[in-house]
Protein backbone atom coordinates (compact mmCIF):
# COMPACT_ATOMS: atom_id res chain seq x y z
CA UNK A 1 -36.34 -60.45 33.72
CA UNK A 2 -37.55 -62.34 30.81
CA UNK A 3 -39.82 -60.19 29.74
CA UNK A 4 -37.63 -57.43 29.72
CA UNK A 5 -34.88 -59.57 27.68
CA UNK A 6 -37.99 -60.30 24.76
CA UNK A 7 -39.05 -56.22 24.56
CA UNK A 8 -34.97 -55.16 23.99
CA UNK A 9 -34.57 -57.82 21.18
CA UNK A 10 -37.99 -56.85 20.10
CA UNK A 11 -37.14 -53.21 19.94
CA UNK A 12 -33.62 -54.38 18.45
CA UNK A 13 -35.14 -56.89 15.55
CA UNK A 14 -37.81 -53.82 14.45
CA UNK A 15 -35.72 -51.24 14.25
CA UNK A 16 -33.30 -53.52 11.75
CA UNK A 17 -35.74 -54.35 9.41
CA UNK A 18 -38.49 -51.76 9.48
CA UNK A 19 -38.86 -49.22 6.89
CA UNK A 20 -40.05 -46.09 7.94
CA UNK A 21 -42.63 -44.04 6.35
CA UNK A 22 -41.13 -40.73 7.19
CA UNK A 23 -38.16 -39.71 8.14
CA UNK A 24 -37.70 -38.46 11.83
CA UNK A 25 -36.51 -35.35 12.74
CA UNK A 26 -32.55 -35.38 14.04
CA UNK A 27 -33.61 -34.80 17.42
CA UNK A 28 -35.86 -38.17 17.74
CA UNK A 29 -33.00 -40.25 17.40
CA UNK A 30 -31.12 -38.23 19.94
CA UNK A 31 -33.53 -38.26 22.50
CA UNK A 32 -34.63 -41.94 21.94
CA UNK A 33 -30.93 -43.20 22.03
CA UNK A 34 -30.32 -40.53 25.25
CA UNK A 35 -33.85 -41.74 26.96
CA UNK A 36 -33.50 -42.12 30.91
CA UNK A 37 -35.87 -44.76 31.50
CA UNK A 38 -34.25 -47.28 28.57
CA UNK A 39 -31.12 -46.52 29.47
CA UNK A 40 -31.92 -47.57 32.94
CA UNK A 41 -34.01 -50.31 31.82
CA UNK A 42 -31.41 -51.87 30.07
CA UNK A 43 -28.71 -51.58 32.05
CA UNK A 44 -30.36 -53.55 34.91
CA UNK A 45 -29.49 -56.77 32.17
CA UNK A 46 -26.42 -55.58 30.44
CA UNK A 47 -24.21 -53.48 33.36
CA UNK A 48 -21.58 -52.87 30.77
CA UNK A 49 -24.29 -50.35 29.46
CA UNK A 50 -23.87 -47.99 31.93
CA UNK A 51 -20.19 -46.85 29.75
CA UNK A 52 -21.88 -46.82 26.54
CA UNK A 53 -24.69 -44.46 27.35
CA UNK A 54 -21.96 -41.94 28.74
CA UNK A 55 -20.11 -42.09 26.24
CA UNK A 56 -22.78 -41.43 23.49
CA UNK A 57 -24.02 -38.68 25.69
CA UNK A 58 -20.57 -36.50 25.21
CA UNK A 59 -20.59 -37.41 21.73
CA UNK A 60 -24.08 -35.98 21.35
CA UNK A 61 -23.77 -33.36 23.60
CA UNK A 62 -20.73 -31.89 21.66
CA UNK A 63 -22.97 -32.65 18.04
CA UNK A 64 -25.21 -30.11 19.22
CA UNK A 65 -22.73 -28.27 21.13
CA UNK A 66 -21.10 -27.41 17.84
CA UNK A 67 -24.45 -26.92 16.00
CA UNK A 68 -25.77 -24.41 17.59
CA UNK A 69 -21.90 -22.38 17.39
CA UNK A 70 -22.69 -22.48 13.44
CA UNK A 71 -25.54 -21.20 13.62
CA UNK A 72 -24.53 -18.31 15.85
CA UNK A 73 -21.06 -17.62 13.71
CA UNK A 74 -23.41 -18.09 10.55
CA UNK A 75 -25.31 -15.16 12.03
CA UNK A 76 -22.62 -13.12 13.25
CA UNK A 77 -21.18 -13.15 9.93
CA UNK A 78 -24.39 -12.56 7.58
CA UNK A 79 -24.19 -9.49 9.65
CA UNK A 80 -21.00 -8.25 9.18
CA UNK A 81 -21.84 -8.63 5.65
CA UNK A 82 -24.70 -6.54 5.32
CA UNK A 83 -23.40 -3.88 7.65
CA UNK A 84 -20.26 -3.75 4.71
CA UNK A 85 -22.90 -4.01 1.81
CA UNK A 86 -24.74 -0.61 3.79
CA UNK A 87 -21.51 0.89 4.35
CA UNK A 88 -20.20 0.38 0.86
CA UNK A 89 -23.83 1.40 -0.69
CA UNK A 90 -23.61 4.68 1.43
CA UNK A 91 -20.05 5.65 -0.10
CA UNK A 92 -21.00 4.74 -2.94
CA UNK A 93 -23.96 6.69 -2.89
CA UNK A 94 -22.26 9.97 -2.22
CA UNK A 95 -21.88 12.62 -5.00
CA UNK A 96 -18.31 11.86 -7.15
CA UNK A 97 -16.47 15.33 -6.09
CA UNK A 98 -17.36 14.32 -1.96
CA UNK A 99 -16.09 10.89 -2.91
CA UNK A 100 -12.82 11.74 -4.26
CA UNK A 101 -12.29 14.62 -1.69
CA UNK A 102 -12.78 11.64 1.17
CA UNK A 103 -10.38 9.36 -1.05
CA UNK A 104 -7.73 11.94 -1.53
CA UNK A 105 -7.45 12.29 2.72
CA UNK A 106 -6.43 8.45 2.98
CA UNK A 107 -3.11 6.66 3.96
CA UNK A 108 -1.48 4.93 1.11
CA UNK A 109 -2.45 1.86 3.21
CA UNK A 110 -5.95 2.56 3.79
CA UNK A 111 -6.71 3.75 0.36
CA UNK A 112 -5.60 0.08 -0.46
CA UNK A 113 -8.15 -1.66 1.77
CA UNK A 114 -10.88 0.76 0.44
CA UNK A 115 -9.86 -0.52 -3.29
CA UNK A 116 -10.64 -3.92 -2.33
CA UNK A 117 -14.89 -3.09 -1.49
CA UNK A 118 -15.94 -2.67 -5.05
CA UNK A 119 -14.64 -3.05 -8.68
CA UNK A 120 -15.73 0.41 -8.96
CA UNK A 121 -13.91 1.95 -5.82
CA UNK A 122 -11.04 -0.62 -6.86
CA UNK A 123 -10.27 1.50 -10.50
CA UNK A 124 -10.94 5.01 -8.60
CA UNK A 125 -8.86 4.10 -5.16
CA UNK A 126 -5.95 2.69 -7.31
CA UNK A 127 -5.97 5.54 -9.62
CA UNK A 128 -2.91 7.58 -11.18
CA UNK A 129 -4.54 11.04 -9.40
CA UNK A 130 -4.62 9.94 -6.36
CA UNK A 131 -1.50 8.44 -5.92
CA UNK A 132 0.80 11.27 -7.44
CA UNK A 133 0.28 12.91 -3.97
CA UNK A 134 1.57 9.81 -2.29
CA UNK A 135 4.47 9.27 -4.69
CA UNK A 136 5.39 13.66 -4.32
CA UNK A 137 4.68 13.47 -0.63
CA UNK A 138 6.93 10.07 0.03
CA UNK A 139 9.71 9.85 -2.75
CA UNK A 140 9.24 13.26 -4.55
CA UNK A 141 12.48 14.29 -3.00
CA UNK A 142 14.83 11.48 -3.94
CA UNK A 143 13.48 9.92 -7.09
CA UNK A 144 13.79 12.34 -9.68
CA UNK A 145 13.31 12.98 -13.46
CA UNK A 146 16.51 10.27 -13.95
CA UNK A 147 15.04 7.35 -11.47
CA UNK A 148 11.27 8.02 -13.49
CA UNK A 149 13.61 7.37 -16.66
CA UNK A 150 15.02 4.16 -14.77
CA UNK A 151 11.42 2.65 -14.08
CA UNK A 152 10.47 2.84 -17.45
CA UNK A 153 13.43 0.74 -18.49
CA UNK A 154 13.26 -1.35 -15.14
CA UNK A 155 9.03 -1.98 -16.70
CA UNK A 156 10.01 -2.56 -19.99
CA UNK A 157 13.00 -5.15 -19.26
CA UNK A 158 10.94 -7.16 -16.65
CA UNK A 159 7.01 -6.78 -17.52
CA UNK A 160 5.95 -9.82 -15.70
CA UNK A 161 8.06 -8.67 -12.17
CA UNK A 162 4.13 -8.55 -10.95
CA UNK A 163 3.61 -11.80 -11.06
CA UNK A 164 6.70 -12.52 -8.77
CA UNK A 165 6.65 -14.09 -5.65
CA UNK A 166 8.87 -11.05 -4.10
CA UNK A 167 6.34 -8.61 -2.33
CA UNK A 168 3.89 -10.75 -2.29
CA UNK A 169 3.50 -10.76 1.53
CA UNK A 170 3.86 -7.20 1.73
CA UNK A 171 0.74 -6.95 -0.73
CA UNK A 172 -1.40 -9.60 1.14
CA UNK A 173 -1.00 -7.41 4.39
CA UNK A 174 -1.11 -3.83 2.50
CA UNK A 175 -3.39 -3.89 -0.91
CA UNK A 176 -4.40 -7.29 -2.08
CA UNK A 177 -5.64 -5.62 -4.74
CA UNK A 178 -3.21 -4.33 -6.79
CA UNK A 179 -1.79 -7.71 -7.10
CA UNK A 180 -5.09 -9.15 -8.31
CA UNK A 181 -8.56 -8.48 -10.03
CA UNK A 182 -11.63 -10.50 -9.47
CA UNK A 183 -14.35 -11.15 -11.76
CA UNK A 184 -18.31 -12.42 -10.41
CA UNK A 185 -16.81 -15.51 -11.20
CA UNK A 186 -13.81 -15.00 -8.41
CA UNK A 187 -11.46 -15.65 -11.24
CA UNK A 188 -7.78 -13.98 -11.45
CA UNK A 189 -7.59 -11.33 -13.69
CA UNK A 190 -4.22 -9.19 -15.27
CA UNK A 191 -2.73 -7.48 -12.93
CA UNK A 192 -2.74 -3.64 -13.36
CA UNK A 193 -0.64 -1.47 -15.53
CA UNK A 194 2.85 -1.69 -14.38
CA UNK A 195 3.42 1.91 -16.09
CA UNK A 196 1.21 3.43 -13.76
CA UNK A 197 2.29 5.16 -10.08
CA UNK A 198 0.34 2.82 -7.70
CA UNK A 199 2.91 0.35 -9.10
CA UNK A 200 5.72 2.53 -9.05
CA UNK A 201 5.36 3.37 -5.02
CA UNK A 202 4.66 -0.55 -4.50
CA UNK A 203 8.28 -1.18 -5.79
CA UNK A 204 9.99 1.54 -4.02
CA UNK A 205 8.10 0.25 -0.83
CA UNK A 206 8.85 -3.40 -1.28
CA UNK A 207 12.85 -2.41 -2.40
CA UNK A 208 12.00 -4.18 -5.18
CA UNK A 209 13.26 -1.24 -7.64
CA UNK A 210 16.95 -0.30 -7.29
CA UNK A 211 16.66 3.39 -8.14
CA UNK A 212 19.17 5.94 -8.75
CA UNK A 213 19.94 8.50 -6.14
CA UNK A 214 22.71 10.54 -4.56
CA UNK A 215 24.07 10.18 -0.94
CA UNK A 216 25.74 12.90 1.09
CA UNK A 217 29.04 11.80 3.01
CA UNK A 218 28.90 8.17 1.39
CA UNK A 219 30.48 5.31 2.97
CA UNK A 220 28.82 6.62 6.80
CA UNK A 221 31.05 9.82 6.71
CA UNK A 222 34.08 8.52 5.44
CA UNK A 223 37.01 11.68 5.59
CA UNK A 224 37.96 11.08 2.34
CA UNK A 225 34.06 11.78 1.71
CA UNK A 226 33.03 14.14 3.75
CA UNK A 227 31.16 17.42 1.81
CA UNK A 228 31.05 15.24 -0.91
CA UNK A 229 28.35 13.92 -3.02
CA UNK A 230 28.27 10.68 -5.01
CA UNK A 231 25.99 8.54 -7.13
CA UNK A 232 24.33 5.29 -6.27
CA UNK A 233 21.98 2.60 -7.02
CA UNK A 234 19.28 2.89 -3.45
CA UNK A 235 17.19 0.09 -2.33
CA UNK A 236 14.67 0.77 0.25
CA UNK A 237 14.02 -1.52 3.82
CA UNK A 238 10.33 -0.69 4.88
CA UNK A 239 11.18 -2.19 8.38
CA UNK A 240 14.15 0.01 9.32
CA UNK A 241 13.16 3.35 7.21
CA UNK A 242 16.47 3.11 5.71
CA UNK A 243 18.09 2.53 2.61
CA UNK A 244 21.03 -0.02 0.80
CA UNK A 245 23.11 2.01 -1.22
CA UNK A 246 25.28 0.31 -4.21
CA UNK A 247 27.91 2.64 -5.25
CA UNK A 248 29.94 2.66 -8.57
CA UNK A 249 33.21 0.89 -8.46
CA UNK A 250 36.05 3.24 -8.05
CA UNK A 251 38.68 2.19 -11.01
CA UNK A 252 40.31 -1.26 -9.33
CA UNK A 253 38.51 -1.12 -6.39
CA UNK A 254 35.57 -3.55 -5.92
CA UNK A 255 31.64 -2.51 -5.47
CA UNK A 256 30.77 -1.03 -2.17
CA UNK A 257 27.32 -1.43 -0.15
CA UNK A 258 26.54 0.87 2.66
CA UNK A 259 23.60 -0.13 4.54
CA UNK A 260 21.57 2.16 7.25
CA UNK A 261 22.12 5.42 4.90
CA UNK A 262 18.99 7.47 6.19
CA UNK A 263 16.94 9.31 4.15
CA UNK A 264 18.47 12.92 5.55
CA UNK A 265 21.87 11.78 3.45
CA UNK A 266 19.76 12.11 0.08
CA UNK A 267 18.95 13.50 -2.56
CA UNK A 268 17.68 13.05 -6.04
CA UNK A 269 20.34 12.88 -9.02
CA UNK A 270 20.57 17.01 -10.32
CA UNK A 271 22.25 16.06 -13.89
CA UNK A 272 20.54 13.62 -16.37
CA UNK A 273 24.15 12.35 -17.29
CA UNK A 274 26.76 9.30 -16.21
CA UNK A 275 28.85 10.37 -13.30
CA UNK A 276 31.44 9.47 -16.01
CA UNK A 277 30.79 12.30 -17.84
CA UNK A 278 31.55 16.05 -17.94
CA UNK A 279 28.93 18.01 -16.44
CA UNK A 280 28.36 21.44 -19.36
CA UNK A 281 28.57 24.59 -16.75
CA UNK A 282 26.40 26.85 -17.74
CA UNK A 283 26.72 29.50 -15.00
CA UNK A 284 30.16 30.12 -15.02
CA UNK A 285 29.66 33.91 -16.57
CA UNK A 286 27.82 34.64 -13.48
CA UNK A 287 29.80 33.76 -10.80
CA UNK A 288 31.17 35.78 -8.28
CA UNK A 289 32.43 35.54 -4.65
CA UNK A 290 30.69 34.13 -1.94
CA UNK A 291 28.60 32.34 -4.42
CA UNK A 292 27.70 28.55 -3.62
CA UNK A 293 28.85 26.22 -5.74
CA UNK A 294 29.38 22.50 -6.05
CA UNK A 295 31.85 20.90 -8.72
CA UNK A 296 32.36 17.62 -9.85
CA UNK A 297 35.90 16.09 -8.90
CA UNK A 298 37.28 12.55 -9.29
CA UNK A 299 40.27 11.59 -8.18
CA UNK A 300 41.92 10.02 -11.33
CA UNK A 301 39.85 9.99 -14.96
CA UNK A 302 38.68 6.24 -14.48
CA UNK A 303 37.16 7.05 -10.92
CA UNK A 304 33.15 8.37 -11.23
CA UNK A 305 32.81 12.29 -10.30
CA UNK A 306 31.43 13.02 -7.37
CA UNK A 307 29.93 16.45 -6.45
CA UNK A 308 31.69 18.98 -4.08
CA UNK A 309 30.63 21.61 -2.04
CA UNK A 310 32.74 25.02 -2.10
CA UNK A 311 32.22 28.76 -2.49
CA UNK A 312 33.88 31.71 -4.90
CA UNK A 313 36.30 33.14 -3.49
CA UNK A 314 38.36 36.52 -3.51
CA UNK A 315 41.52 36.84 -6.09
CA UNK A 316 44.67 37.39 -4.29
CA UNK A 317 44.62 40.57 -5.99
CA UNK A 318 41.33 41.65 -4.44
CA UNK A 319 40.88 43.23 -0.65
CA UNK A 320 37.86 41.32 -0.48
CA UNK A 321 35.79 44.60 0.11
CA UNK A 322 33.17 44.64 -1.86
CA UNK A 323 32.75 48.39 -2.93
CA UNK A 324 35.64 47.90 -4.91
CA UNK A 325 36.01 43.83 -5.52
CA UNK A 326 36.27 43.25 -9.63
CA UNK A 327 36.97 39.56 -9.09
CA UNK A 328 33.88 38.90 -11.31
CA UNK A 329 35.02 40.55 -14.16
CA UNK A 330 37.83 38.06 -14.13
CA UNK A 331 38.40 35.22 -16.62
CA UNK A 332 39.87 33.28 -13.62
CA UNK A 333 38.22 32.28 -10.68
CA UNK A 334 39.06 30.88 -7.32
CA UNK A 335 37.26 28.27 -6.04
CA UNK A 336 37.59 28.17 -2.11
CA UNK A 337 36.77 24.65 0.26
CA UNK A 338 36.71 26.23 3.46
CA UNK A 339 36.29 23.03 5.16
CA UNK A 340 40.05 22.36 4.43
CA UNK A 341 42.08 23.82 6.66
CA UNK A 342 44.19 27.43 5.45
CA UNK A 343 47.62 25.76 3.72
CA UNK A 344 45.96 22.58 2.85
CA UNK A 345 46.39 22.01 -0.90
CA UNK A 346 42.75 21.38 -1.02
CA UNK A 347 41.68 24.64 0.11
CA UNK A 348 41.79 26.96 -3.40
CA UNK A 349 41.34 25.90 -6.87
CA UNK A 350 41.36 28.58 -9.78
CA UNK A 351 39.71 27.55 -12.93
CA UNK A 352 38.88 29.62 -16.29
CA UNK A 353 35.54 31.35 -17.30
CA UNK A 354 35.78 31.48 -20.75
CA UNK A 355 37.32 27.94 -21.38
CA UNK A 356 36.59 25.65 -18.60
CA UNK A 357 36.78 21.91 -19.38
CA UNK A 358 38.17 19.21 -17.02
CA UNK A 359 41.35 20.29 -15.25
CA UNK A 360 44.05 18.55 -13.02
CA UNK A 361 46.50 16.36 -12.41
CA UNK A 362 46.79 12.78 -11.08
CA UNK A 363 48.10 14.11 -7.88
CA UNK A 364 45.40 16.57 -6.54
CA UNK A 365 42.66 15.31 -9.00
CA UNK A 366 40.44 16.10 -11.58
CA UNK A 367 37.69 19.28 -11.68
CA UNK A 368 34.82 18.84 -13.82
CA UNK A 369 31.26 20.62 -14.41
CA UNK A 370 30.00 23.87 -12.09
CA UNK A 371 26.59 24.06 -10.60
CA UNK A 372 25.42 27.29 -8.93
CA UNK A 373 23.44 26.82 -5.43
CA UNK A 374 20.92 29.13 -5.77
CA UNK A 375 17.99 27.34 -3.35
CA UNK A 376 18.66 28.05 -0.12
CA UNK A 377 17.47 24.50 0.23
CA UNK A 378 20.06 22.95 -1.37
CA UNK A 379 22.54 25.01 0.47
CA UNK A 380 21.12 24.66 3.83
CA UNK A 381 20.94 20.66 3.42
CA UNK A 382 25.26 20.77 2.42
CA UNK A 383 26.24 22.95 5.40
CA UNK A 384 23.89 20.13 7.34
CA UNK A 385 27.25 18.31 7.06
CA UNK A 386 29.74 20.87 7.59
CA UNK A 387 32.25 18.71 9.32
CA UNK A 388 33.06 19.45 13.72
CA UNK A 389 36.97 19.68 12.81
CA UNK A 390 38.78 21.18 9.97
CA UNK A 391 40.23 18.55 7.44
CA UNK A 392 43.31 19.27 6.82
């Protein structure tokens, strides 16, 4: 017993004070400290030893434990990376027409994760060409020649909106980099041009651009609306596909939201003017019956005009047969809103050809500017709303 008692301090005194000459690999001192026969040595003098060797023996088992997951997650990943470097070179390698031609087939939000490979596919991906498809294909039909007018000024009054926190976490999931360039250096750079259309469709997406639009049957189809047409300030909800409308107050009355308007109920705004003003007709020498029209009407001259749907109709001079119907050579012609009922003071309206301007009364309202339907588009998308009964 003694003589086991002198080798442990022995051992304990030497390794204290010695100096090694080299230093021992980190296994050594794992498999010395973790040795069967000392640990069974010494715990025939010290029984309390028994607890200390298991509990070194977890802690050493999980040190390697963990050791050798690094190195296989250190692998894993160094190949990830140079299967991206040999896809990247490989795309990269490919003539610039079969490039572009591969580009132009992408999703908005695929083209975005291809932007972030390269500095090079960053400034083609994120390009005005290729996203003028996206913008015509997504919003060509709503935001017209007046909401491109609106970004500009939306740009100019708030140049640093970028740099926002608003649609940030839409960009983190979507196209990190539009919000950010990186040098070798991993630095921030500017952001890019806020002018151009990749930054355009990101602020439509996000709703962070209130744009101007028009919504069929505003307020969800209210009968004092209904084959009507009115302006409005349209903010778009990516996770509903819908759209918060902001329309104009009416004289006294206060601002009105509608929420849920789908995109069906829009349209882009037809006249680069305020719903305020007078619409200049410039079709009324061709009109003649069964034409489509839609005129502006408001229902006193401090409400907005909204746009109408209605046809020509027959004078009551006419027999409506058209072999012998002169109704166009008329300076006066009848404007017919056949989804009024027959009797209903809403039903005809007669206006002048040669002298039109705004004409009414505070009682049945105010008629303004003439457009002629002449897409069958356009016409198809009123009658969408033709109402079940007739308004009376």
């Amino acid at each position: 017993m003694l003589i086991y008692f002198v080798t442990f301090l022995s051992f304990i005194l030497f390794c204290k004070y010695s100096h090694p000459i080299k230093q021992l690999p980190p296994w050594a001192d794992e498999m010395r400290l973790l040795s069967f026969h000392f640990w069974e040595d010494l715990s025939i003098l010290f029984p309390s030893a028994k607890s200390v060797k298991s509990t070194l023996s977890v802690y050493f088992s999980s040190k390697m434990a963990s050791k050798t997951k690094r190195k296989c997650y250190s692998k894993l990943n160094t190949n990830t990376m140079e299967k991206t470097a040999t896809t990247e070179s490989r795309l990269l390698d490919l003539p610039d027409l079969a490039l572009e031609t591969i580009l132009e087939k992408l999703e908005p939000a695929d083209l975005c994760k291809t932007a972030c490979g390269s500095t090079y596919l960053r400034d083609i991906c994120l390009s005005d060409h290729l996203w003028k498809q996206h913008m015509k294909q997504k919003w060509g039909r709503i935001v017209g020649f007046v909401a491109q007018k609106e970004w500009l000024l939306h740009v100019a009054s708030q140049k640093d909106f970028l740099d926002g926190a608003e649609g940030r976490g839409f960009l983190s999931k979507l196209w990190p980099a539009v919000m950010f360039k990186f040098n070798d250096e991993r630095k921030p750079c500017q952001p890019r041009d806020t002018y151009s259309i990749v930054s355009c469709y990101r602020a439509l997406e996000i709703g962070r651009f209130w744009f101007p639009a028009q919504v069929f049957n505003r307020e969800n189809g209210h009968v004092g609306f209904v084959m009507s047409c009115y302006d409005a300030e349209l903010s778009y909800d990516s996770h509903t596909d819908t759209f918060e409308a902001r329309y104009p107050p009416h004289g006294p009355r206060a601002l009105v939201t509608e929420s849920g308007v789908t995109w069906d109920r829009l349209r882009e705004v037809p006249v680069d003017n305020s719903s305020h003003h007078l619409h200049v007709s410039k079709c009324l020498n061709d009109l003649q019956p069964k034409d489509h029209i839609e005129i502006q009407w408001r229902r006193n001259q401090q409400f907005p005009y909204g746009w109408w749907y209605g046809v020509i109709g027959h004078l009551e001079s006419c027999d409506a047969n058209d072999t012998y119907c002169r109704c166009h050579e008329s300076d006066t012609v009848v404007l017919e809103f056949k989804q009024y009922a027959p009797g209903s003071r809403w039903r005809h309206m007669t206006i002048n050809r040669k002298d039109h301007r705004e004409e009414g009364n505070e009682t049945d309202g105010f008629y303004g500017g003439i457009k002629k339907l002449c897409n069958k588009d356009e016409i198809s998308m009123w009658q969408r709303f033709w109402p079940i009964d007739t308004l009376e």
